[in-house]
N, C-alpha and C. Protein backbone atom coordinates (compact mmCIF):
# COMPACT_ATOMS: atom_id res chain seq x y z
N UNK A 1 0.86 -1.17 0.00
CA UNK A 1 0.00 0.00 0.00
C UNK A 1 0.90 1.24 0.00
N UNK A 2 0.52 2.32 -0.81
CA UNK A 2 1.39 3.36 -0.87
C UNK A 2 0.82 4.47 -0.06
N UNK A 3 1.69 5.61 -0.07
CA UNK A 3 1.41 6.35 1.14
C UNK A 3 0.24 7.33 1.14
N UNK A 4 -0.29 7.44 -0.42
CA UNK A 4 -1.26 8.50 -0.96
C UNK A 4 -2.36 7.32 -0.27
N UNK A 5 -2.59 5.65 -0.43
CA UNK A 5 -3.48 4.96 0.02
C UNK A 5 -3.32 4.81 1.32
N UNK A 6 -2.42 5.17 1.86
CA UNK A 6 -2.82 5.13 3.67
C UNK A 6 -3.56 6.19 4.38
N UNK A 7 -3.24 7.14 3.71
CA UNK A 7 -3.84 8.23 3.62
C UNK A 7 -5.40 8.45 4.12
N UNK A 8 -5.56 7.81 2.86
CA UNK A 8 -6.96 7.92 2.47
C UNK A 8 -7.46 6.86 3.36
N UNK A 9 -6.76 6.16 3.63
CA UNK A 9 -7.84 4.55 4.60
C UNK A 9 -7.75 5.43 5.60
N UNK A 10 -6.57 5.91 6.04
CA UNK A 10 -6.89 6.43 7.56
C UNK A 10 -8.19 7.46 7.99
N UNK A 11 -8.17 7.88 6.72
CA UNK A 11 -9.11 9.36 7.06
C UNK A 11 -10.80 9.21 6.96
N UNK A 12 -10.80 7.80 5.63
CA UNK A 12 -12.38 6.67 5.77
C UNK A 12 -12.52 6.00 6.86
N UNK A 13 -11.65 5.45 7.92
CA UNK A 13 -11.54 4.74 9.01
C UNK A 13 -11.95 5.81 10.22
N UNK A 14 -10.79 6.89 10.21
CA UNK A 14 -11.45 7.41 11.62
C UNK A 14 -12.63 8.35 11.03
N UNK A 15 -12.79 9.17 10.15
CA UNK A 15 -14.03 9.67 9.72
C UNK A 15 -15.32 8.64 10.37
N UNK A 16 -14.85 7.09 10.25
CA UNK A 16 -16.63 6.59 10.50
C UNK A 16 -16.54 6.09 11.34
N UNK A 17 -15.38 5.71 12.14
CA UNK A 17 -15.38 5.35 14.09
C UNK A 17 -15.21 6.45 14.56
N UNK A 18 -14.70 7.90 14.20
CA UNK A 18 -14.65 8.61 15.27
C UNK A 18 -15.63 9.76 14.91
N UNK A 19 -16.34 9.91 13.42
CA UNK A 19 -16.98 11.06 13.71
C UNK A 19 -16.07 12.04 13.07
N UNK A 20 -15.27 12.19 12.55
CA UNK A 20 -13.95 13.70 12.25
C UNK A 20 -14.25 13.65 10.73
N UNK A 21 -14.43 14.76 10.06
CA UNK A 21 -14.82 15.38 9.05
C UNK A 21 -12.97 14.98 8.45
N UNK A 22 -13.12 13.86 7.31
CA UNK A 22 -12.12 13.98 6.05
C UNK A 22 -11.13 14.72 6.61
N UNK A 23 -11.25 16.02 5.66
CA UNK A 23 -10.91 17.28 5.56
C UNK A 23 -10.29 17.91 6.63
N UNK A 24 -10.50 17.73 7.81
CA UNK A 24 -9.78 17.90 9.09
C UNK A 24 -8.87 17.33 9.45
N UNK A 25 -8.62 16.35 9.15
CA UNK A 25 -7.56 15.17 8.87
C UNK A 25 -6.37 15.58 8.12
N UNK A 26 -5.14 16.23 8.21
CA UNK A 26 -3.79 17.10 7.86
C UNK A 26 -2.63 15.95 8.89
N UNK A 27 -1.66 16.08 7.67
CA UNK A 27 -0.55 15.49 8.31
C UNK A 27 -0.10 16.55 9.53
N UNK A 28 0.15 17.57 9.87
CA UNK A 28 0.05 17.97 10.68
C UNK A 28 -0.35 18.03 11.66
N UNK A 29 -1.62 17.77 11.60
CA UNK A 29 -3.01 17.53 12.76
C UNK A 29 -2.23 17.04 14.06
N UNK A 30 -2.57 17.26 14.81
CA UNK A 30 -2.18 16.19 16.48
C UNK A 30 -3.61 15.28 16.68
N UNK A 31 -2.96 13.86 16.19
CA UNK A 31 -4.10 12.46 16.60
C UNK A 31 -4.83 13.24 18.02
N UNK A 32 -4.46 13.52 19.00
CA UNK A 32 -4.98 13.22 20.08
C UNK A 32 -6.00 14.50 20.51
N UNK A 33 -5.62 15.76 19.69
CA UNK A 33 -6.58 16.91 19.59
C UNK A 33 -7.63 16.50 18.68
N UNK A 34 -7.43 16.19 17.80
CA UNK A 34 -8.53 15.77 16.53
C UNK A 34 -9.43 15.00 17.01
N UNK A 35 -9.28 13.52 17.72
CA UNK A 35 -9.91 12.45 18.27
C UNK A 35 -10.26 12.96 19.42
N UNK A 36 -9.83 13.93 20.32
CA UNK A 36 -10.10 13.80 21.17
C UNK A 36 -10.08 12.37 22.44
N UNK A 37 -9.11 12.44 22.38
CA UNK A 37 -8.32 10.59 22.70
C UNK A 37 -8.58 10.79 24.87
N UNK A 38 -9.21 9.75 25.21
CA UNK A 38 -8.94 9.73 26.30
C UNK A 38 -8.49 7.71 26.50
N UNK A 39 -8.96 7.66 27.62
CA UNK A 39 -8.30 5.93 27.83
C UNK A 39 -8.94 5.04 27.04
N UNK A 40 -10.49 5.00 26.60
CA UNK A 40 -11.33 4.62 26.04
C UNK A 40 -10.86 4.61 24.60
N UNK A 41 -10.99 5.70 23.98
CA UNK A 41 -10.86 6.40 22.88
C UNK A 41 -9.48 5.92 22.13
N UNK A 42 -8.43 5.89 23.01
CA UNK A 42 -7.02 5.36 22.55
C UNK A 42 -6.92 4.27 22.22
N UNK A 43 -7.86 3.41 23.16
CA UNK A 43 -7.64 1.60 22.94
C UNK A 43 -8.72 1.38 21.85
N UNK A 44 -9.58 2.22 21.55
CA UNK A 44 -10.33 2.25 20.26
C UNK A 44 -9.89 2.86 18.93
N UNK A 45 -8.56 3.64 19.17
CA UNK A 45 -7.68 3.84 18.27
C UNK A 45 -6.86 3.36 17.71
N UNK A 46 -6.39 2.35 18.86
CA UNK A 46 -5.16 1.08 18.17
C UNK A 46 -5.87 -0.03 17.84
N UNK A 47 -7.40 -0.20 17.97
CA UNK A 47 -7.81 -1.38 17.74
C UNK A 47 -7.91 -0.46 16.27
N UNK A 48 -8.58 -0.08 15.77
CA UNK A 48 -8.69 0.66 14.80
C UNK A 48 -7.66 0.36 13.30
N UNK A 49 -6.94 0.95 13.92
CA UNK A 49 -5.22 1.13 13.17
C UNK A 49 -5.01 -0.28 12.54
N UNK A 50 -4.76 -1.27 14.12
CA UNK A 50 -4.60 -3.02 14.18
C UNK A 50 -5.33 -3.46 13.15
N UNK A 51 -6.73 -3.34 13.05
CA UNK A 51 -7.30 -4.00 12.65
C UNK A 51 -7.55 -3.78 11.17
N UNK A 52 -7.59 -2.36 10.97
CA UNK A 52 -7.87 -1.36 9.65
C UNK A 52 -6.42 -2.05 9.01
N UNK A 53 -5.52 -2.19 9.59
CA UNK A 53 -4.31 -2.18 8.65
C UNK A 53 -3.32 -3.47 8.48
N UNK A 54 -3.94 -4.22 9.41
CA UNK A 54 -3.41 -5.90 9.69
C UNK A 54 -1.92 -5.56 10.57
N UNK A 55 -2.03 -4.63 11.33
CA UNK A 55 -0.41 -4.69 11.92
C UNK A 55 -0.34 -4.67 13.16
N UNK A 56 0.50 -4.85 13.54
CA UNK A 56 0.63 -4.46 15.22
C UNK A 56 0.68 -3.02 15.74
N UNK A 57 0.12 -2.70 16.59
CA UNK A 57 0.53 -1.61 17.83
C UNK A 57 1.01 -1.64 18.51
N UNK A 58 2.01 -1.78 19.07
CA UNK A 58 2.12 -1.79 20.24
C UNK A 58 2.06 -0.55 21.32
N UNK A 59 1.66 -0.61 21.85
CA UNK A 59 1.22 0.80 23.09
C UNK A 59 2.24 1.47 23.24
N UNK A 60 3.31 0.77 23.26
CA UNK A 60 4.81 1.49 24.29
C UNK A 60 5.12 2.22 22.90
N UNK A 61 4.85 2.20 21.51
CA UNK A 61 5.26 2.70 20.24
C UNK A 61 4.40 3.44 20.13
N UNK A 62 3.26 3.77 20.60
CA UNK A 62 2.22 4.83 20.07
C UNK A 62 2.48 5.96 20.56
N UNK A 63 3.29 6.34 21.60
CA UNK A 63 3.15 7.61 22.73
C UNK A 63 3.94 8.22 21.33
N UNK A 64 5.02 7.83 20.80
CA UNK A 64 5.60 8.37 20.09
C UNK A 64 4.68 9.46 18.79
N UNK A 65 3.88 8.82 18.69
CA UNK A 65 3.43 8.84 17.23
C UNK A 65 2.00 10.21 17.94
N UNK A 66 2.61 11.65 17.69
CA UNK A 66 1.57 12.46 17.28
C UNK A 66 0.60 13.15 16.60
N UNK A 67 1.09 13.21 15.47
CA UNK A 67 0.59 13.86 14.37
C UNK A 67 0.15 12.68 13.27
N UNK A 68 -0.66 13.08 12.31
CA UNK A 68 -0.98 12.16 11.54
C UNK A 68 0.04 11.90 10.35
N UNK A 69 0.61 12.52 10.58
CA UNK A 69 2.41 12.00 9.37
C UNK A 69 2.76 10.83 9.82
N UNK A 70 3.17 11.49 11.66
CA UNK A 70 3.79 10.04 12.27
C UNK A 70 2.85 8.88 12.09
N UNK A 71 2.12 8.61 12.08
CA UNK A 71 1.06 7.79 11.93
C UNK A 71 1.07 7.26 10.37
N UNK A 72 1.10 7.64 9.49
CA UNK A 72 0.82 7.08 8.13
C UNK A 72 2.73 6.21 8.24
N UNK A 73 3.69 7.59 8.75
CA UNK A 73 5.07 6.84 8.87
C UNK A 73 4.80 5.17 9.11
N UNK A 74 4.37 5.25 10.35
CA UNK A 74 4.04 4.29 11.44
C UNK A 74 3.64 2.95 10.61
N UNK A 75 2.52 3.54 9.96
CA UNK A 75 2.12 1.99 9.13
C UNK A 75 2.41 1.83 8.28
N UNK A 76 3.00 2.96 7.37
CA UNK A 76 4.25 2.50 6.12
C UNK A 76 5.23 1.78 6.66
N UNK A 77 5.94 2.10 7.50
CA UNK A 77 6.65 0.90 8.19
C UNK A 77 6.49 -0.19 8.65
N UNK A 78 5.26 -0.59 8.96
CA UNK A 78 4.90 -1.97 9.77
C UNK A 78 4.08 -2.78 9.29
N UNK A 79 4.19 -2.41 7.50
CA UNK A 79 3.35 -3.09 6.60
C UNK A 79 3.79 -4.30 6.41
C-alpha cells in the first residue's frame, strides 16, 4: 500500500469510528486533539489502526506517534 493509500484509509476509518470530518484530517493535525483521545478512545484507536491495517501496535510505540504523518510513517513501516 502506498502512502497516498494510507492516507486515504486512515481518514475513511477514523471519519466513520470517530466522527472527524475527512478534511480535518492534515498530516500535521495532532491524533490526540482531533480524536479527542482519552483511555477509552485510545484503545479504540489502536484497535482501529490493528485492525484497519493488519499490523501491530504496540502501546509502548504509540506515545511516540503524534501527528498524523507520524502515523501514516508508522504503518508504512509496519506493513
Amino acid at each position: 500500500m502506498n502512502r497516498t493509500s494510507i492516507e486515504e484509509k486512515v481518514k475513511y476509518i477514523l471519519s466513520e469510528e470517530f466522527h472527524v470530518e475527512q478534511e480535518a484530517i492534515t498530516p500535521g493535525a495532532l491524533i490526540s486533539d482531533m480524536l479527542e483521545l482519552d483511555r477509552q478512545t485510545y484503545v479504540d484507536f489502536l484497535a482501529v489502526i490493528k485492525f484497519g491495517f493488519n499490523i501491530k501496535c504496540p502501546i509502548a510505540e504509540m506515545p511516540e506517534i503524534n501527528t498524523f504523518n507520524e502515523l501514516y510513517d508508522y504503518i508504512e513501516s509496519h506493513q
